[in-house]
C-alpha atoms as a PDB file:
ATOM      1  CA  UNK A   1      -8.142  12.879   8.050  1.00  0.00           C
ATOM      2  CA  UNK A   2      -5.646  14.209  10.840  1.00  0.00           C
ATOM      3  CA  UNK A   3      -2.767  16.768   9.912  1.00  0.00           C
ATOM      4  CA  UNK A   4      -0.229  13.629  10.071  1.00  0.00           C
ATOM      5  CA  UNK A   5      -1.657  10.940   8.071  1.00  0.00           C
ATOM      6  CA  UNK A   6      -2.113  14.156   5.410  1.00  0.00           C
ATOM      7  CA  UNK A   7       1.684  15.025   5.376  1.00  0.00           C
ATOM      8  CA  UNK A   8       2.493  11.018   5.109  1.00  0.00           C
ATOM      9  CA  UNK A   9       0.285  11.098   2.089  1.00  0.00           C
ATOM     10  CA  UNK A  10       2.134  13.931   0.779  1.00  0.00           C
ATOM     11  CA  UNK A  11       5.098  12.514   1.285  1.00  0.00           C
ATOM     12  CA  UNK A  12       7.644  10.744  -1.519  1.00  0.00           C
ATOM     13  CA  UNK A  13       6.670   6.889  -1.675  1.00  0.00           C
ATOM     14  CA  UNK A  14       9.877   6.063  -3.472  1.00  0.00           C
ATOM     15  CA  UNK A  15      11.580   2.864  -2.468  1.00  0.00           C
ATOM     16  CA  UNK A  16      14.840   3.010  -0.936  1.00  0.00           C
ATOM     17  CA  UNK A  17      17.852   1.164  -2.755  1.00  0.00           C
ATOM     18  CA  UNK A  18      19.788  -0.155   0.315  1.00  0.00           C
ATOM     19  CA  UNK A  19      23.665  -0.792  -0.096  1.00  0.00           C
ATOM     20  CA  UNK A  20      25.253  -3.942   1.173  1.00  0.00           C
ATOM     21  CA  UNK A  21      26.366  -2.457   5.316  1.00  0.00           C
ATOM     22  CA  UNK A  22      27.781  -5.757   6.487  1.00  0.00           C
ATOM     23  CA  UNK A  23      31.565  -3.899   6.814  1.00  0.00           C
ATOM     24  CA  UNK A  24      30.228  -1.430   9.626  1.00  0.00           C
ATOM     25  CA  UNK A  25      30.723  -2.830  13.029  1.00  0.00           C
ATOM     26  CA  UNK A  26      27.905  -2.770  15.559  1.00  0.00           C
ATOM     27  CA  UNK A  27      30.256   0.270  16.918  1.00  0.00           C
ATOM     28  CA  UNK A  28      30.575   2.022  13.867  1.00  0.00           C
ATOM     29  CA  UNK A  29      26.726   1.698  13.345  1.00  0.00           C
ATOM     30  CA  UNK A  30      26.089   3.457  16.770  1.00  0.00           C
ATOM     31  CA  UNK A  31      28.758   6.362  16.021  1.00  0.00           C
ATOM     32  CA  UNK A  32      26.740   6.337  12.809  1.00  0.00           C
ATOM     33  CA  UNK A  33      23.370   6.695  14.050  1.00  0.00           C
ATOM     34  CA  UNK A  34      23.921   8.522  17.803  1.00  0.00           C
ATOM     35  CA  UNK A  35      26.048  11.679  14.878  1.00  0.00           C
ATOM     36  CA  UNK A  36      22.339  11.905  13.154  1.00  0.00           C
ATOM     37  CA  UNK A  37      20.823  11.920  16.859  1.00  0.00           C
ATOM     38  CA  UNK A  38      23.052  14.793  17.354  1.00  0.00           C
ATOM     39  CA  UNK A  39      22.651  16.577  14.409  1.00  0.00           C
ATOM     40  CA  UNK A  40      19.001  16.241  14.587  1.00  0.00           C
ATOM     41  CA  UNK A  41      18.867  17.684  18.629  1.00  0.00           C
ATOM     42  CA  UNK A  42      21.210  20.930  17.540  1.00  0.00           C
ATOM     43  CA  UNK A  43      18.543  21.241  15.016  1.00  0.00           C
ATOM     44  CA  UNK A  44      15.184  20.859  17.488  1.00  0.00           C
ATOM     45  CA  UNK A  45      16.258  20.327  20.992  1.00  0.00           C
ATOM     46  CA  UNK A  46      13.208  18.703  21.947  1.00  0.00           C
ATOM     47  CA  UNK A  47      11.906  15.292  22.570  1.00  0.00           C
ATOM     48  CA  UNK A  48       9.163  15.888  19.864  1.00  0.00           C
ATOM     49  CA  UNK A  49      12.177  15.774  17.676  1.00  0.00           C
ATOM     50  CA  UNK A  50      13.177  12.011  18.635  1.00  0.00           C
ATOM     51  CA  UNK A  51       9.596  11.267  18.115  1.00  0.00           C
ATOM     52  CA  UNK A  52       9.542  12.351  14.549  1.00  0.00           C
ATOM     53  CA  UNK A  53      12.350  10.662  13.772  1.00  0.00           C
ATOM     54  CA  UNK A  54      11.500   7.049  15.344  1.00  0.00           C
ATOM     55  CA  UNK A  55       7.869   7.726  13.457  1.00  0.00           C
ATOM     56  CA  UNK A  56       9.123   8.874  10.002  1.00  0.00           C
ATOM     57  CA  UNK A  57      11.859   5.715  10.544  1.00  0.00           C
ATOM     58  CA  UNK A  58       9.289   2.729  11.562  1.00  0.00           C
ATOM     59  CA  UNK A  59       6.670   4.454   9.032  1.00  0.00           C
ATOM     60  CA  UNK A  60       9.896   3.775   6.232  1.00  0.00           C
ATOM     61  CA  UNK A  61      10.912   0.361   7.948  1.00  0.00           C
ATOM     62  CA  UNK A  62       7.317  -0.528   7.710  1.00  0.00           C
ATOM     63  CA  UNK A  63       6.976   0.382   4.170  1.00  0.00           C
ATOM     64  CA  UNK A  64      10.208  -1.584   3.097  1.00  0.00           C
ATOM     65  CA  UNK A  65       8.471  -4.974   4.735  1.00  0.00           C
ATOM     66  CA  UNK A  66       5.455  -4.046   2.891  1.00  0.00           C
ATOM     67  CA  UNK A  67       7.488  -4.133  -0.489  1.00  0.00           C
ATOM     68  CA  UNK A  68       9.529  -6.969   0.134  1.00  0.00           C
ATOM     69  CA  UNK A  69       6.475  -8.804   1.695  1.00  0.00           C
ATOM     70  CA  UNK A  70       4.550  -8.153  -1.637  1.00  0.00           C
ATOM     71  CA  UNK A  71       7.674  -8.917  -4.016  1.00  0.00           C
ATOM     72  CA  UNK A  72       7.917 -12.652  -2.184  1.00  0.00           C
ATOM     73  CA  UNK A  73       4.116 -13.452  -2.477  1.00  0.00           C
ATOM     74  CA  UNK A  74       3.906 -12.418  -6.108  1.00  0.00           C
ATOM     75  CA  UNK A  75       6.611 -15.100  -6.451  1.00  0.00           C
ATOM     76  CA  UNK A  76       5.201 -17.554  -3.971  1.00  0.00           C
ATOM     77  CA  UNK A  77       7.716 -17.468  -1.682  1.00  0.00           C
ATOM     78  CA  UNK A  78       6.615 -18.654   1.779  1.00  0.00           C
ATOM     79  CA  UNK A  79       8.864 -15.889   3.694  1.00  0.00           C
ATOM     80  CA  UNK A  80       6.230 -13.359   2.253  1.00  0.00           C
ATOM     81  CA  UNK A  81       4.091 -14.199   5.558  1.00  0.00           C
ATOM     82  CA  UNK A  82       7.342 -13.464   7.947  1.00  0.00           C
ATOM     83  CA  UNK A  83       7.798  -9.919   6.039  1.00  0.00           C
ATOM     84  CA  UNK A  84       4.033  -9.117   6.476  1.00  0.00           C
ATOM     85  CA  UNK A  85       3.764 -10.293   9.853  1.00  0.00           C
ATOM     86  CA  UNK A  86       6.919  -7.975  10.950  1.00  0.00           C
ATOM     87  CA  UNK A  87       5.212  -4.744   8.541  1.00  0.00           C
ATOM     88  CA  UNK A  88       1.740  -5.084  11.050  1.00  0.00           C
ATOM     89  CA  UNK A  89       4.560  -5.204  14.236  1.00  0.00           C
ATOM     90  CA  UNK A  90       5.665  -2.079  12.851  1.00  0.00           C
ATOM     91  CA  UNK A  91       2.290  -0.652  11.696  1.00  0.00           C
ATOM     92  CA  UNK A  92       1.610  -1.351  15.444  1.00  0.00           C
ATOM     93  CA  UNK A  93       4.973   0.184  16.788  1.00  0.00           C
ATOM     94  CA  UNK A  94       3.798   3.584  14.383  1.00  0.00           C
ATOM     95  CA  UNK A  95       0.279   3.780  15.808  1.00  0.00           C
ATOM     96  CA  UNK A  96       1.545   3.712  19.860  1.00  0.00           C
ATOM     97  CA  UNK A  97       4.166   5.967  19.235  1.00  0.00           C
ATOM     98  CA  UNK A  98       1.885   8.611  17.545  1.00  0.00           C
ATOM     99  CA  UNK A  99      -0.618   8.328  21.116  1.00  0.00           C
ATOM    100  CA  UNK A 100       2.583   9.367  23.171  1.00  0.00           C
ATOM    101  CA  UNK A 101       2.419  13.165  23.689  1.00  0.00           C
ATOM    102  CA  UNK A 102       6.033  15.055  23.718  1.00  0.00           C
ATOM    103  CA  UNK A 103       5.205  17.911  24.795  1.00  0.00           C
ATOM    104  CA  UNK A 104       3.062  20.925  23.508  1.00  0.00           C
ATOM    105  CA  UNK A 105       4.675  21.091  19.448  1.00  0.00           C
ATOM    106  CA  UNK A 106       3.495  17.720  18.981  1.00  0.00           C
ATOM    107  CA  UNK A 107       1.341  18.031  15.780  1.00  0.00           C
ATOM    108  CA  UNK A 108       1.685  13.881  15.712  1.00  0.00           C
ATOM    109  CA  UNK A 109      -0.343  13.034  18.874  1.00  0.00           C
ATOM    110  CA  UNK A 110      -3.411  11.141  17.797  1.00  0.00           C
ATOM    111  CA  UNK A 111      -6.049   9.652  20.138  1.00  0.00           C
ATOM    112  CA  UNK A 112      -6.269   6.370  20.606  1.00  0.00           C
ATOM    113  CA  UNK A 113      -8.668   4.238  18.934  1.00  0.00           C
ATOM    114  CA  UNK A 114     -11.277   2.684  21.423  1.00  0.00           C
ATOM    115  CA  UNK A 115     -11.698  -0.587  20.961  1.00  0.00           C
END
């Protein structure tokens, strides 16, 4: 098992409890996220940095579909197949993202299945 899919397993599983967003503007949501962009790149002024972040991010996103994916077919509800379908898009998004090198600290470069 690589380094990365051990610290995943390590990590909390715990499901998120979202808040209702809808009074942020699409600006406010960019001040929003480009501050934690900021913060994070005083922190680790590297582009390895943005790749943890966009991996640790889809790897949550992903997770979330998974949940809500497996909440609707337990009740039979037909959107359960649009969920799923959009948690493999994102399994996908995960797995080409981790075969893009950033540089020399990046402990999250796998090799590429061959197919």
């Amino acid at each position: 098992m690589t380094e990365l899919n051990q610290l995943f397993d390590k990590a909390p599983n715990e499901n998120v409890e979202f808040t209702d967003s809808e009074s942020f503007t699409s600006e406010q949501y960019l001040d929003i996220f480009n501050k934690h962009r900021n913060n994070l790149l005083e922190d680790i002024n590297t582009p390895f940095a943005l790749k943890g972040m966009a991996v640790i991010c889809i790897h949550c996103l992903a997770q979330y579909h998974n949940s809500v994916s497996s909440k609707a077919f337990e009740t039979n509800d037909p959107t359960c197949l649009i969920w799923s379908k959009d948690a493999g898009r994102l399994h996908d998004a995960h797995a080409i993202l981790t075969t893009i090198c950033t540089g020399t600290d990046d402990f999250m470069l796998l090799e590429p299945k061959e197919e």
